[in-house]
PDB file of N, CA and C in Angstrom:
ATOM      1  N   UNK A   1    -142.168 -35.905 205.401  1.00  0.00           N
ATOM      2  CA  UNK A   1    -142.634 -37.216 205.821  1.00  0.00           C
ATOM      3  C   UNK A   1    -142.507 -38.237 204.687  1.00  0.00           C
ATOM      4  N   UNK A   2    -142.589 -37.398 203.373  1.00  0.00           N
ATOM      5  CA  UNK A   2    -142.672 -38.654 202.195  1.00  0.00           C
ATOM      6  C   UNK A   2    -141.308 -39.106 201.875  1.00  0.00           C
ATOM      7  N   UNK A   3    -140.240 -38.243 202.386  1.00  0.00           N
ATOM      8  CA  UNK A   3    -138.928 -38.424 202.044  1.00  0.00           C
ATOM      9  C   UNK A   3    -138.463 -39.654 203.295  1.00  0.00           C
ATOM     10  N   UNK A   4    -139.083 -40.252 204.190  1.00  0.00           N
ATOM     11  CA  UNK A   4    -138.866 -40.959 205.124  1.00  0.00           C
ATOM     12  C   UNK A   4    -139.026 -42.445 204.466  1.00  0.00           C
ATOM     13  N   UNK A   5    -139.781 -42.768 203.545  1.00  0.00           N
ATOM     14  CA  UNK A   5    -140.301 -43.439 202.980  1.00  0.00           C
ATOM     15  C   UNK A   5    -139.573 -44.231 201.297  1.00  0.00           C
ATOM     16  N   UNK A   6    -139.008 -42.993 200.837  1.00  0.00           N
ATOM     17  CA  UNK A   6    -137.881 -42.888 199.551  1.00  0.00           C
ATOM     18  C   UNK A   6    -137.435 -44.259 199.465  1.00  0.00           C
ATOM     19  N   UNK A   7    -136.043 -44.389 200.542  1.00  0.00           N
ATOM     20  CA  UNK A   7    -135.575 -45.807 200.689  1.00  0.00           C
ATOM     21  C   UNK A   7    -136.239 -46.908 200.664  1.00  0.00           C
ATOM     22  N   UNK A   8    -137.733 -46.792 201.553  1.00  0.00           N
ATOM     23  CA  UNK A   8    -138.139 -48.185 201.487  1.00  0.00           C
ATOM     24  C   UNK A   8    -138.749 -48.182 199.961  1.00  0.00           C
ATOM     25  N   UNK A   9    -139.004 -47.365 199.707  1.00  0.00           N
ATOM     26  CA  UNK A   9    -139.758 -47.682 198.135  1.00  0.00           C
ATOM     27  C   UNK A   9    -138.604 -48.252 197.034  1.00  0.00           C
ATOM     28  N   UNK A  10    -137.399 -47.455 196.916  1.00  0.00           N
ATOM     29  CA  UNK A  10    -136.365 -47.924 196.232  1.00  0.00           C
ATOM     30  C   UNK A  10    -135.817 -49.547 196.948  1.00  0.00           C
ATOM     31  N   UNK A  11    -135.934 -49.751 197.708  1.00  0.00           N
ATOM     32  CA  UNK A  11    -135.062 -50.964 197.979  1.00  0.00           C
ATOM     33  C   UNK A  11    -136.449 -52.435 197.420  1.00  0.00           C
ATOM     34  N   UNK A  12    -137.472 -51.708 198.001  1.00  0.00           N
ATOM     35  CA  UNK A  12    -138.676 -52.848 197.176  1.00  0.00           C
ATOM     36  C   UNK A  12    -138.478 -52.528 195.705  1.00  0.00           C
ATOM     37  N   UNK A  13    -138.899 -51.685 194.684  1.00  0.00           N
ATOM     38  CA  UNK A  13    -138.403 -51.761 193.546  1.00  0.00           C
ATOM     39  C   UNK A  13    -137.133 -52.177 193.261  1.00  0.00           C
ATOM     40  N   UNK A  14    -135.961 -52.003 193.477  1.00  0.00           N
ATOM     41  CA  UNK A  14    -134.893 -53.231 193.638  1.00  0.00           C
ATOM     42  C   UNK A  14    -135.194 -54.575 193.431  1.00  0.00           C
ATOM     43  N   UNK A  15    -135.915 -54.972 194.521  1.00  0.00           N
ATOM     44  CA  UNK A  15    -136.268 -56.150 194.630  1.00  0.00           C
ATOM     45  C   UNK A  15    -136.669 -57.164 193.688  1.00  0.00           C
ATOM     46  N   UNK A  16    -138.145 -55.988 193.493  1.00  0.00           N
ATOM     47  CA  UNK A  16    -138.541 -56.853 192.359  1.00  0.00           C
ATOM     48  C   UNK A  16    -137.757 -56.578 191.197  1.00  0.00           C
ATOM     49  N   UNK A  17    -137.473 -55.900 191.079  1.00  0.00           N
ATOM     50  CA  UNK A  17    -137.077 -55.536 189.251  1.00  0.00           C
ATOM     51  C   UNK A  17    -135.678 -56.805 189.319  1.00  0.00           C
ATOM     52  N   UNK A  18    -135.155 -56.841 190.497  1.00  0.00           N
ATOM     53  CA  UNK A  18    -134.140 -58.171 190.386  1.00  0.00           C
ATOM     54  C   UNK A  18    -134.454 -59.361 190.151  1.00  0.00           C
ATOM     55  N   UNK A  19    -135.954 -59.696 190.907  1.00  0.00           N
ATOM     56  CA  UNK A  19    -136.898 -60.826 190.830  1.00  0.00           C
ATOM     57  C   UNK A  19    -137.214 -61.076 189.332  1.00  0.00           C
ATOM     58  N   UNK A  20    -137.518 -59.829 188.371  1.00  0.00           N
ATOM     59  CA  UNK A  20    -137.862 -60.191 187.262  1.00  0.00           C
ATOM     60  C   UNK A  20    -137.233 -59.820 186.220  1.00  0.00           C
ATOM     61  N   UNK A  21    -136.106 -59.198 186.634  1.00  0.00           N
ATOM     62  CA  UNK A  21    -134.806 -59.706 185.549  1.00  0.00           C
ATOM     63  C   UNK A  21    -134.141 -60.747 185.497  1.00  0.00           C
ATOM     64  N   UNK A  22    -134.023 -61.655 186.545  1.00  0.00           N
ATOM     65  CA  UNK A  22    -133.308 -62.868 186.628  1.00  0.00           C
ATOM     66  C   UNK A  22    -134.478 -63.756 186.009  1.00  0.00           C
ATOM     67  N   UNK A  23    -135.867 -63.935 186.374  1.00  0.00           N
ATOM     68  CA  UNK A  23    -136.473 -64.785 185.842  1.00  0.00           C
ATOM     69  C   UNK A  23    -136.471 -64.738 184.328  1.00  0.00           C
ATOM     70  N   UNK A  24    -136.342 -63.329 183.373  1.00  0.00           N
ATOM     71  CA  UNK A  24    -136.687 -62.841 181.974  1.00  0.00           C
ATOM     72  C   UNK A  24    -134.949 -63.412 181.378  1.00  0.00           C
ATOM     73  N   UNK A  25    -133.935 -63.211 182.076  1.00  0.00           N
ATOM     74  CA  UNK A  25    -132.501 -63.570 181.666  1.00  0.00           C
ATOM     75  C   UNK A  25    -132.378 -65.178 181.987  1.00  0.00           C
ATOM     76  N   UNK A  26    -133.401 -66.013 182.580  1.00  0.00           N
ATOM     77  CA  UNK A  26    -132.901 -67.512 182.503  1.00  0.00           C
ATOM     78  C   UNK A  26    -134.114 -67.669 181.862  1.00  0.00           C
ATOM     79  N   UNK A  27    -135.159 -67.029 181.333  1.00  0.00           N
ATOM     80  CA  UNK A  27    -136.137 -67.433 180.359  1.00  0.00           C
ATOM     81  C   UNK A  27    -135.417 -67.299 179.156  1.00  0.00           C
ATOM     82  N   UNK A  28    -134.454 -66.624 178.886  1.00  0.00           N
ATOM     83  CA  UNK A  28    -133.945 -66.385 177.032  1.00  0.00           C
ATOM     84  C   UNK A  28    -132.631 -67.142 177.286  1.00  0.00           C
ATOM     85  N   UNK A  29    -132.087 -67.530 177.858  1.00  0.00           N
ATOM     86  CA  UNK A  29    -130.838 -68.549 177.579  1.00  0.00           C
ATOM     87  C   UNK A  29    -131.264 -69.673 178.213  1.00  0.00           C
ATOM     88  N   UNK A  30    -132.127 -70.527 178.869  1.00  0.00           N
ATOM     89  CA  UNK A  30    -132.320 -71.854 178.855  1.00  0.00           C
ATOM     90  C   UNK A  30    -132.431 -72.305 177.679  1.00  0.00           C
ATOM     91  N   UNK A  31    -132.229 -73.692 177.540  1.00  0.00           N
ATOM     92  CA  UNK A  31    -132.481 -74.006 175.943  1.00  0.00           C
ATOM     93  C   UNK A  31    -134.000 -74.928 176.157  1.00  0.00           C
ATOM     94  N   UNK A  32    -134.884 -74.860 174.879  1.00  0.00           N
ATOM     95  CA  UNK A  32    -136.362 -75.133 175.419  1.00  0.00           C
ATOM     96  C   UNK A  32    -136.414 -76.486 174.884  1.00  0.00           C
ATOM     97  N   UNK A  33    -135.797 -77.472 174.831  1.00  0.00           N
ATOM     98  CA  UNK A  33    -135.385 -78.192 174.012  1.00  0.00           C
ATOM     99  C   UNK A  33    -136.171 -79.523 174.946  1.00  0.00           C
ATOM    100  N   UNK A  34    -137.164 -80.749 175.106  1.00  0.00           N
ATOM    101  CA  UNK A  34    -138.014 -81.219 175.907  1.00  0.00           C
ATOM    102  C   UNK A  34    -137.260 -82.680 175.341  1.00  0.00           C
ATOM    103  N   UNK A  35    -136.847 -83.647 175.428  1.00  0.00           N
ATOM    104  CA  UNK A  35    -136.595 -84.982 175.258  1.00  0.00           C
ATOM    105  C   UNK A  35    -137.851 -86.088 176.356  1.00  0.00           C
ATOM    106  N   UNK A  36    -137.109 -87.376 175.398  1.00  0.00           N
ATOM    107  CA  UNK A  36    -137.683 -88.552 176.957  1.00  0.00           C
ATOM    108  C   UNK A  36    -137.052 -88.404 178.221  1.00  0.00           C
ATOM    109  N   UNK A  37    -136.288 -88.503 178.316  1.00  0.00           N
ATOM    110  CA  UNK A  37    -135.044 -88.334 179.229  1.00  0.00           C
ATOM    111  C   UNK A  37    -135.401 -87.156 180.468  1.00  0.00           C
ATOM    112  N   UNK A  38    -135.833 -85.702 179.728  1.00  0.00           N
ATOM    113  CA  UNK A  38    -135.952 -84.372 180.553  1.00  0.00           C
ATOM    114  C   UNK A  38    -136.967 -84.890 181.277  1.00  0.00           C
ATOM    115  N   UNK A  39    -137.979 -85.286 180.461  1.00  0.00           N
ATOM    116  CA  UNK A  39    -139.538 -85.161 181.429  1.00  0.00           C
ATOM    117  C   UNK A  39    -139.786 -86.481 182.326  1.00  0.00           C
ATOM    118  N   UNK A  40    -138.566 -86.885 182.524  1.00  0.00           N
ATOM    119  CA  UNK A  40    -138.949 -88.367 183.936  1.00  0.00           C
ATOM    120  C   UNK A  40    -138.676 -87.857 184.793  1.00  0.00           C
ATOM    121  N   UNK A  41    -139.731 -88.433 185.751  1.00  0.00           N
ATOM    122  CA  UNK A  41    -139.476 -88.077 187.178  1.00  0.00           C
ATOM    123  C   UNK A  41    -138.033 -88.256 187.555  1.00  0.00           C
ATOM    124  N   UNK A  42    -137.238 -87.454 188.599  1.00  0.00           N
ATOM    125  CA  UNK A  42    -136.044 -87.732 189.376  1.00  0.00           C
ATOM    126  C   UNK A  42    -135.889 -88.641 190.059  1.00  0.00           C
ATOM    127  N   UNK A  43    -135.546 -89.747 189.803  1.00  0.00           N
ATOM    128  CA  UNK A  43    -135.615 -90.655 190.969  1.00  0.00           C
ATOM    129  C   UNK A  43    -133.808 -91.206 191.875  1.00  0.00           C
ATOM    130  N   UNK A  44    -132.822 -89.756 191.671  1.00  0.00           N
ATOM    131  CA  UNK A  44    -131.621 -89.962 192.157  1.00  0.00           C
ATOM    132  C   UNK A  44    -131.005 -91.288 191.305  1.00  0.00           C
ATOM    133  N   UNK A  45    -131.153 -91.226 190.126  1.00  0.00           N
ATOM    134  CA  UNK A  45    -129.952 -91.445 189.245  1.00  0.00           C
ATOM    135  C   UNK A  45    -130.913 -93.136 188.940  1.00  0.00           C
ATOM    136  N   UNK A  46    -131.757 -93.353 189.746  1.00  0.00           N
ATOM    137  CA  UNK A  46    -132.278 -94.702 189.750  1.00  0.00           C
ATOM    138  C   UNK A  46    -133.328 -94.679 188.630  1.00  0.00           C
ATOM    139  N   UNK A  47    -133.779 -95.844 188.042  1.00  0.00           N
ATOM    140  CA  UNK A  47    -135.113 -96.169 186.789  1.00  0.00           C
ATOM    141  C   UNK A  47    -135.978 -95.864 187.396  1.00  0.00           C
ATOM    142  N   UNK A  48    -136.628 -94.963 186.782  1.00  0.00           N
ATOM    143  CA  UNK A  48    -138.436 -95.377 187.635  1.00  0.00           C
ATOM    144  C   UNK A  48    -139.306 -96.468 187.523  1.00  0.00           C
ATOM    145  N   UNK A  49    -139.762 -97.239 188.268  1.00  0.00           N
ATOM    146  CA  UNK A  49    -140.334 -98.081 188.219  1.00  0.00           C
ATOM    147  C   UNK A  49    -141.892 -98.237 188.137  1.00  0.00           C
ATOM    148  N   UNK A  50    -142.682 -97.007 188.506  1.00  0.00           N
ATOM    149  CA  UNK A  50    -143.707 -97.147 188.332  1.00  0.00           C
ATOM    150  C   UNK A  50    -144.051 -95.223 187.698  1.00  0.00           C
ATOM    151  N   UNK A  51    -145.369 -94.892 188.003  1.00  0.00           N
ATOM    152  CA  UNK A  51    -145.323 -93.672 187.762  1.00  0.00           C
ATOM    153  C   UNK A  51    -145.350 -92.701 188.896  1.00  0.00           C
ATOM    154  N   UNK A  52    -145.133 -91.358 188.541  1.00  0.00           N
ATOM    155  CA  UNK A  52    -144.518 -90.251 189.996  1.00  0.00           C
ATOM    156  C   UNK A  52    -145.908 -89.744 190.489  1.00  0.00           C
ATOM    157  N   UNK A  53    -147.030 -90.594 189.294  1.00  0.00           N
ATOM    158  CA  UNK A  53    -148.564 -89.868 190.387  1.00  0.00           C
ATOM    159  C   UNK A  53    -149.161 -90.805 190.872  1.00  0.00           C
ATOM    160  N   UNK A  54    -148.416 -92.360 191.638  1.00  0.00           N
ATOM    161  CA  UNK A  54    -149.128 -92.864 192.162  1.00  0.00           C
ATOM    162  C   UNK A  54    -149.454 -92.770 193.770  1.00  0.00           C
ATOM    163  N   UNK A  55    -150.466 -93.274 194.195  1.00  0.00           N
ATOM    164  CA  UNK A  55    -151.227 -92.890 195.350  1.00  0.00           C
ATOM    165  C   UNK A  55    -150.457 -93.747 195.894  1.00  0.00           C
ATOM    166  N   UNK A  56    -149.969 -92.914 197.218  1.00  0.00           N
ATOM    167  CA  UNK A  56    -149.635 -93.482 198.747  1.00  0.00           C
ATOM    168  C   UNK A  56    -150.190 -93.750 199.893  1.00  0.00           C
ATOM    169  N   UNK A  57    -150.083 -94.052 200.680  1.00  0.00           N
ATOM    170  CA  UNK A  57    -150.978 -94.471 201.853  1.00  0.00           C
ATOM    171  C   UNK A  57    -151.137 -93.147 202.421  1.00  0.00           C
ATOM    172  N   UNK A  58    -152.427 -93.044 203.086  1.00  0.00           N
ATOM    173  CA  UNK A  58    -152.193 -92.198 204.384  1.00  0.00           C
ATOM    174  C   UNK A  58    -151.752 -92.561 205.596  1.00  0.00           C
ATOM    175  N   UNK A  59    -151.213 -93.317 205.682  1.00  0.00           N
ATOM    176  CA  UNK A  59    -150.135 -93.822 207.165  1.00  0.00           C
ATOM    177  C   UNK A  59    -149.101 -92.886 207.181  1.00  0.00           C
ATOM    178  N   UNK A  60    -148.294 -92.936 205.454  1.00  0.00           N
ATOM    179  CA  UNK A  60    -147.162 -92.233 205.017  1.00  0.00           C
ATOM    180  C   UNK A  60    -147.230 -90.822 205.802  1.00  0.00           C
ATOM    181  N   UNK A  61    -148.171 -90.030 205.443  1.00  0.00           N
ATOM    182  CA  UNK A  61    -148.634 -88.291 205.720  1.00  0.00           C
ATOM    183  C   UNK A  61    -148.627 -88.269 207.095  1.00  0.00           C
ATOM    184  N   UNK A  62    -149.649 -89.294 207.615  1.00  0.00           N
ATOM    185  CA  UNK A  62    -149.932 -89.241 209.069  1.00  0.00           C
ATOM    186  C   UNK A  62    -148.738 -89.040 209.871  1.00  0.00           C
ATOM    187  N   UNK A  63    -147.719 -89.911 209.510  1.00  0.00           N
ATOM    188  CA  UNK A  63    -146.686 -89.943 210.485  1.00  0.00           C
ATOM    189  C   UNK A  63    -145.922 -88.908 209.763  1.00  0.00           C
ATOM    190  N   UNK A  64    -145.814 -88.579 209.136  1.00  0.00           N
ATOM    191  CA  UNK A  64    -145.215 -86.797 208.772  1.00  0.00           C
ATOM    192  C   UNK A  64    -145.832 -86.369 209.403  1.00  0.00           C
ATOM    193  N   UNK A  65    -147.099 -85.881 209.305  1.00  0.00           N
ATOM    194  CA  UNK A  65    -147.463 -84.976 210.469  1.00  0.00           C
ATOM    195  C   UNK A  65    -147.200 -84.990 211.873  1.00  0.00           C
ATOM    196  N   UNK A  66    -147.336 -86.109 212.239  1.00  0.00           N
ATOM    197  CA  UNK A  66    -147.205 -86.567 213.770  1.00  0.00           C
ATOM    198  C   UNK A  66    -146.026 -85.975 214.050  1.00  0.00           C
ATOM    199  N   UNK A  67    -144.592 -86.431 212.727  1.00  0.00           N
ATOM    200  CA  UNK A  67    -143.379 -86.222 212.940  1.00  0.00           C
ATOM    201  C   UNK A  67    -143.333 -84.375 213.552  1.00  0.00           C
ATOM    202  N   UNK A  68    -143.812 -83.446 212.068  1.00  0.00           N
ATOM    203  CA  UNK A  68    -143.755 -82.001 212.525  1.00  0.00           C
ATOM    204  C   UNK A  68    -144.700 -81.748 213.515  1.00  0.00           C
ATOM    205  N   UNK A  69    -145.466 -82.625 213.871  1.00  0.00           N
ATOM    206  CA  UNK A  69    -146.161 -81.661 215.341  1.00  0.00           C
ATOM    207  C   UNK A  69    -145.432 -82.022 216.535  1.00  0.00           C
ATOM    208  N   UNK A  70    -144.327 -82.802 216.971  1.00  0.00           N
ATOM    209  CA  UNK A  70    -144.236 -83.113 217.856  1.00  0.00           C
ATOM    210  C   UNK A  70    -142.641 -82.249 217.854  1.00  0.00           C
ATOM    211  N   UNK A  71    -142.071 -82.273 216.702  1.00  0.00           N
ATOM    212  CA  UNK A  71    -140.756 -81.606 216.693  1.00  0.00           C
ATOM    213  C   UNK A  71    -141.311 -80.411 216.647  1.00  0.00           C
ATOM    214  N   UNK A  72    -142.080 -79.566 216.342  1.00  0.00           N
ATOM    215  CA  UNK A  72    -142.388 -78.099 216.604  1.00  0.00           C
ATOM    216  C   UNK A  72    -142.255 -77.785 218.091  1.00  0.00           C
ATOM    217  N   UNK A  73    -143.484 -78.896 218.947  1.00  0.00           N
ATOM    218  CA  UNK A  73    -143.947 -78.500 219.841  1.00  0.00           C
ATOM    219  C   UNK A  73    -142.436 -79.020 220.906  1.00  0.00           C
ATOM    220  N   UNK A  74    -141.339 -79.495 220.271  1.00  0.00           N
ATOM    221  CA  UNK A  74    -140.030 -79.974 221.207  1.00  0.00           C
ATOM    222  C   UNK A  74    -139.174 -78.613 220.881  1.00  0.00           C
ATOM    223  N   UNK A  75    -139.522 -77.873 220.050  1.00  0.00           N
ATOM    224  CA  UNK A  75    -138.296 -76.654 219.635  1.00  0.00           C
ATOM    225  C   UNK A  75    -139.012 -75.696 220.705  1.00  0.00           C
ATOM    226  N   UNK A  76    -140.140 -75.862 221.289  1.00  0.00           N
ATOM    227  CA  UNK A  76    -140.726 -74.582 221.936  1.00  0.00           C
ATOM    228  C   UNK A  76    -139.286 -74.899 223.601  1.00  0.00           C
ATOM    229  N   UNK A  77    -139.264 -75.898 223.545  1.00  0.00           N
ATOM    230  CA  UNK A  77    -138.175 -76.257 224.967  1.00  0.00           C
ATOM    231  C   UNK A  77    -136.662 -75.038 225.226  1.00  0.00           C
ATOM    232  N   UNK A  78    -136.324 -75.122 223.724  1.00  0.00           N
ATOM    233  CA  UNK A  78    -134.876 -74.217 223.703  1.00  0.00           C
ATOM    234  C   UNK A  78    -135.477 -73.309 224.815  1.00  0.00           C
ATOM    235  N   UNK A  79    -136.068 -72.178 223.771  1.00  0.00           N
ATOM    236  CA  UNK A  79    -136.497 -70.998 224.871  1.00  0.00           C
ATOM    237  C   UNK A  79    -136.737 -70.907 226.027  1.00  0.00           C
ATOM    238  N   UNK A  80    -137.198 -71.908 226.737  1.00  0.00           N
ATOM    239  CA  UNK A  80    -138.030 -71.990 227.724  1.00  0.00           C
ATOM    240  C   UNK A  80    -136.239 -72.278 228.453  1.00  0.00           C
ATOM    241  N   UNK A  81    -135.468 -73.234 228.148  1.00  0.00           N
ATOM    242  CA  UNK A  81    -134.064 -73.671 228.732  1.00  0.00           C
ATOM    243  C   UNK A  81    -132.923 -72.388 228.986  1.00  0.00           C
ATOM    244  N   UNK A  82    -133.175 -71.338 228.163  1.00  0.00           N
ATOM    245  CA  UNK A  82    -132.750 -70.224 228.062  1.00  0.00           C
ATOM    246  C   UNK A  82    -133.057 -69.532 229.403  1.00  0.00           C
ATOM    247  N   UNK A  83    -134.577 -69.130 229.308  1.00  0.00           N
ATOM    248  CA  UNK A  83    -134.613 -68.380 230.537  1.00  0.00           C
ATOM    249  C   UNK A  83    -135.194 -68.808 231.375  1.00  0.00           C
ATOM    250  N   UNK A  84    -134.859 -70.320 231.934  1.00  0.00           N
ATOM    251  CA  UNK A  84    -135.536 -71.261 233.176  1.00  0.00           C
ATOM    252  C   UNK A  84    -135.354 -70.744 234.132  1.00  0.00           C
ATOM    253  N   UNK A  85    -134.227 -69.920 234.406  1.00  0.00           N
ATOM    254  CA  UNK A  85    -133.605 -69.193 236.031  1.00  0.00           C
ATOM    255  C   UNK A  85    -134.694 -68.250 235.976  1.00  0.00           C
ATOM    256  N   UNK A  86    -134.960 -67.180 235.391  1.00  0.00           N
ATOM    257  CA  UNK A  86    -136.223 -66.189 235.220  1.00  0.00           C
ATOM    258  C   UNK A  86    -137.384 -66.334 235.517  1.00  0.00           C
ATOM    259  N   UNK A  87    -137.948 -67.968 235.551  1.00  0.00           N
ATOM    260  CA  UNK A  87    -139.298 -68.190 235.260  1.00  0.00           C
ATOM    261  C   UNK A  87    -139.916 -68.954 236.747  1.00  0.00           C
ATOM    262  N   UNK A  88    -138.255 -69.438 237.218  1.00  0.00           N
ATOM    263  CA  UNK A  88    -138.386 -70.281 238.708  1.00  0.00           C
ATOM    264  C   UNK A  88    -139.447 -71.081 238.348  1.00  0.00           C
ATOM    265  N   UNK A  89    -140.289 -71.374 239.459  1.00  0.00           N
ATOM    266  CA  UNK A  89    -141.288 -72.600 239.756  1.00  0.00           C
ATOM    267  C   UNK A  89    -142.054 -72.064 238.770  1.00  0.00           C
ATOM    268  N   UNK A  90    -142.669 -71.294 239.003  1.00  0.00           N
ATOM    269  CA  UNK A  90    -144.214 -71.288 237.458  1.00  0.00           C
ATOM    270  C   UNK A  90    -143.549 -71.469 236.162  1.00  0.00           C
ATOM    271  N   UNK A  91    -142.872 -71.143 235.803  1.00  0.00           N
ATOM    272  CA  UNK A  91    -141.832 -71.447 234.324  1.00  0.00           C
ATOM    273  C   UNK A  91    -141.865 -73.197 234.067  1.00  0.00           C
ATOM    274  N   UNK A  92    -141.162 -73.908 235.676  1.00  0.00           N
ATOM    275  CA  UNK A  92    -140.994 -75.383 235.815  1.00  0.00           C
ATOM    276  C   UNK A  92    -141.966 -76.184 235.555  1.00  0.00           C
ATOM    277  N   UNK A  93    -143.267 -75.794 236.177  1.00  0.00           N
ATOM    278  CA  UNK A  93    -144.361 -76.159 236.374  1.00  0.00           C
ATOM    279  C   UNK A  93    -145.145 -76.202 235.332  1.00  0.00           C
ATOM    280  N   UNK A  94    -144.949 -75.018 234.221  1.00  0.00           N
ATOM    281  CA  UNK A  94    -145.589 -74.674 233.023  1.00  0.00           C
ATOM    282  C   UNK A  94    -145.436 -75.756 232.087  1.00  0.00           C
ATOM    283  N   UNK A  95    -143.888 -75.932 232.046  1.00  0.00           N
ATOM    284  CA  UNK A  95    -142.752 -76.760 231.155  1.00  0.00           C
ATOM    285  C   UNK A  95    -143.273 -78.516 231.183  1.00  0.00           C
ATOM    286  N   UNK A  96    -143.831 -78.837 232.758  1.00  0.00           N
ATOM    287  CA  UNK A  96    -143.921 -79.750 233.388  1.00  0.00           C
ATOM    288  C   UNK A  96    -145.796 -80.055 232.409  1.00  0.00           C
ATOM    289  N   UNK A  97    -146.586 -79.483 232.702  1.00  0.00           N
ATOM    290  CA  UNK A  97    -148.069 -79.175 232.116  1.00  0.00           C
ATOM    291  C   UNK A  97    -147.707 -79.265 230.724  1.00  0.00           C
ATOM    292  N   UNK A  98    -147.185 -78.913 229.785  1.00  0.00           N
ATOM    293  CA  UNK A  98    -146.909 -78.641 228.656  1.00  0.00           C
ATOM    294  C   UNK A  98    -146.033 -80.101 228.075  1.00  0.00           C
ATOM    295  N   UNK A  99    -145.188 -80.640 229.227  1.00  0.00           N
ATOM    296  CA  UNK A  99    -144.922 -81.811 228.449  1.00  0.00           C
ATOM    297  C   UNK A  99    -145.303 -82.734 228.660  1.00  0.00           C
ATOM    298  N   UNK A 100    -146.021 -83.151 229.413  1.00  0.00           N
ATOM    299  CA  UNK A 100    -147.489 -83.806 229.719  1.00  0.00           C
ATOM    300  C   UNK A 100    -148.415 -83.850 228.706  1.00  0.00           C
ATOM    301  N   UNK A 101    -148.947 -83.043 228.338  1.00  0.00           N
ATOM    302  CA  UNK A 101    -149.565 -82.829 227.379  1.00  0.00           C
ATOM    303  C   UNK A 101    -149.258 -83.416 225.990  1.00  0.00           C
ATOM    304  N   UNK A 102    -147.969 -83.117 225.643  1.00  0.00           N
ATOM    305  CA  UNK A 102    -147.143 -83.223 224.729  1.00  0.00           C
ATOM    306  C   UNK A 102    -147.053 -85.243 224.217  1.00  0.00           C
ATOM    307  N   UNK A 103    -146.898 -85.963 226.348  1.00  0.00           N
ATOM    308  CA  UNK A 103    -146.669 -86.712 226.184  1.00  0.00           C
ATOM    309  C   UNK A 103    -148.174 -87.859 226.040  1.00  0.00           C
ATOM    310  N   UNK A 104    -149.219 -87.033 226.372  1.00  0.00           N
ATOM    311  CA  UNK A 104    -150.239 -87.586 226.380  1.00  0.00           C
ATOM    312  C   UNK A 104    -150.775 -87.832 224.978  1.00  0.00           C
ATOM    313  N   UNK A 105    -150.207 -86.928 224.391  1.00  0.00           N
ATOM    314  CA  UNK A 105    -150.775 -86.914 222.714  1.00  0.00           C
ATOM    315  C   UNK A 105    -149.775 -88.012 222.304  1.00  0.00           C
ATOM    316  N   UNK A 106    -149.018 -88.444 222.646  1.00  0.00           N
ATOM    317  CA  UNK A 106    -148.153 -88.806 222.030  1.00  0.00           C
ATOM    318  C   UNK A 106    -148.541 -90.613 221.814  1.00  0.00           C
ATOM    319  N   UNK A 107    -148.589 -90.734 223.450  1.00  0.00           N
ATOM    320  CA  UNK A 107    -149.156 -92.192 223.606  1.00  0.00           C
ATOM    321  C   UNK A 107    -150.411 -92.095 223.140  1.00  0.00           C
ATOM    322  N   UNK A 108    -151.167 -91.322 222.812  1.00  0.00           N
ATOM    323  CA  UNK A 108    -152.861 -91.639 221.941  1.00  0.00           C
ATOM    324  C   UNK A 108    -152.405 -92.037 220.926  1.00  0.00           C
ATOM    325  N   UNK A 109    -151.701 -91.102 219.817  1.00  0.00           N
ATOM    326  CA  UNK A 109    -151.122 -91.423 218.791  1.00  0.00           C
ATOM    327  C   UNK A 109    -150.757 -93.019 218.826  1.00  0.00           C
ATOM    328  N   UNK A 110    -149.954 -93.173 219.765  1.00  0.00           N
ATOM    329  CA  UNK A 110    -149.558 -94.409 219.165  1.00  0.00           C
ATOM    330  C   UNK A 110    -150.340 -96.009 219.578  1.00  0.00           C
ATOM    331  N   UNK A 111    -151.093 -95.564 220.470  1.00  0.00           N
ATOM    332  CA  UNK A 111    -152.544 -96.700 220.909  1.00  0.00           C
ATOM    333  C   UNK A 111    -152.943 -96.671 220.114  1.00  0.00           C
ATOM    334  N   UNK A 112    -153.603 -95.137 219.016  1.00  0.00           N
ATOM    335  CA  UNK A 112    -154.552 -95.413 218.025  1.00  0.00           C
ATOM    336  C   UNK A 112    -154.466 -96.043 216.689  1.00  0.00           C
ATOM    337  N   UNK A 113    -152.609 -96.508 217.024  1.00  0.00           N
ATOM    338  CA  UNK A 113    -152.187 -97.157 215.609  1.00  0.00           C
ATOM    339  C   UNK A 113    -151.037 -96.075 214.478  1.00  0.00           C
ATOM    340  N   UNK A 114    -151.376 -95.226 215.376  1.00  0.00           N
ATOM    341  CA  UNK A 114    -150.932 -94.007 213.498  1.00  0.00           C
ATOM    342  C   UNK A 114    -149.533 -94.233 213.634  1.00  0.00           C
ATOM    343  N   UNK A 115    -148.399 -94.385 214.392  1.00  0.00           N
ATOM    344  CA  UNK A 115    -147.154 -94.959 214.177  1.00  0.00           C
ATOM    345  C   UNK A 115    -147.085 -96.389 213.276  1.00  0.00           C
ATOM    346  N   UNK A 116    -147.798 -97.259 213.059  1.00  0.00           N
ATOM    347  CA  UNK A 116    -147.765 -98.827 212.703  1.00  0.00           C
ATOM    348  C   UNK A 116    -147.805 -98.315 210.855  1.00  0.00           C
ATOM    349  N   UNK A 117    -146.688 -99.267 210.486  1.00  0.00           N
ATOM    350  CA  UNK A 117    -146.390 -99.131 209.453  1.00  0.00           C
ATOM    351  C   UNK A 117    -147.323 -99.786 208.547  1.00  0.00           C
ATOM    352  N   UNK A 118    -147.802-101.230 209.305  1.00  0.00           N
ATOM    353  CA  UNK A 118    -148.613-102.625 208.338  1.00  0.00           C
ATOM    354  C   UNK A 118    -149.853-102.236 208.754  1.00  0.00           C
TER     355      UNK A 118
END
């Protein structure tokens, strides 16, 4: 029974020991060398103009979120488009309840303002 097991133990030790030889082999040849230049924020080749810890709105987040909850809850559709012939009317009906829902949140959201940029 323990010999069933062998492989998975060797392929996780693999793993890691790869995990922490690559980290120990780009720890001794990076060069540690810190300038002005290294430690500015990235700003795609552009000056920074202010600093990289200043505070943003929460409008910004909000509508990120809004963004991934609504594209999550639109990827659940593929599947459902897949096996629509399978599911007939209760499948339709489900799909129908579900984007309702979907669309009801949607218009709250945006009565309550959280789309508005100003």
């Amino acid at each position: 029974m323990v010999n069933a097991w062998v492989p998975i133990l060797i392929f996780i030790a693999v793993g890691i020991a790869f995990g922490v030889v690559t980290l120990l082999f780009a720890r001794l040849i990076v060069p540690q060398r810190y300038g002005r230049v290294k430690l500015e924020p990235y700003e795609c080749g552009i000056e920074p103009t202010t600093d990289a810890r200043d505070r943003y709105s929460i409008k910004y987040f909000l509508v990120a979120m809004l963004f991934l909850i609504f594209d999550v809850e639109t990827i659940f559709l593929y599947p459902w488009a897949v096996i629509v012939d399978e599911l007939a009317w209760f499948g339709f009906i489900e799909m129908v309840v579900f984007l309702f829902i979907l669309v009801v949140g949607y218009f709250y959201a945006w009565r309550e303002g959280a789309l508005e940029w100003a």
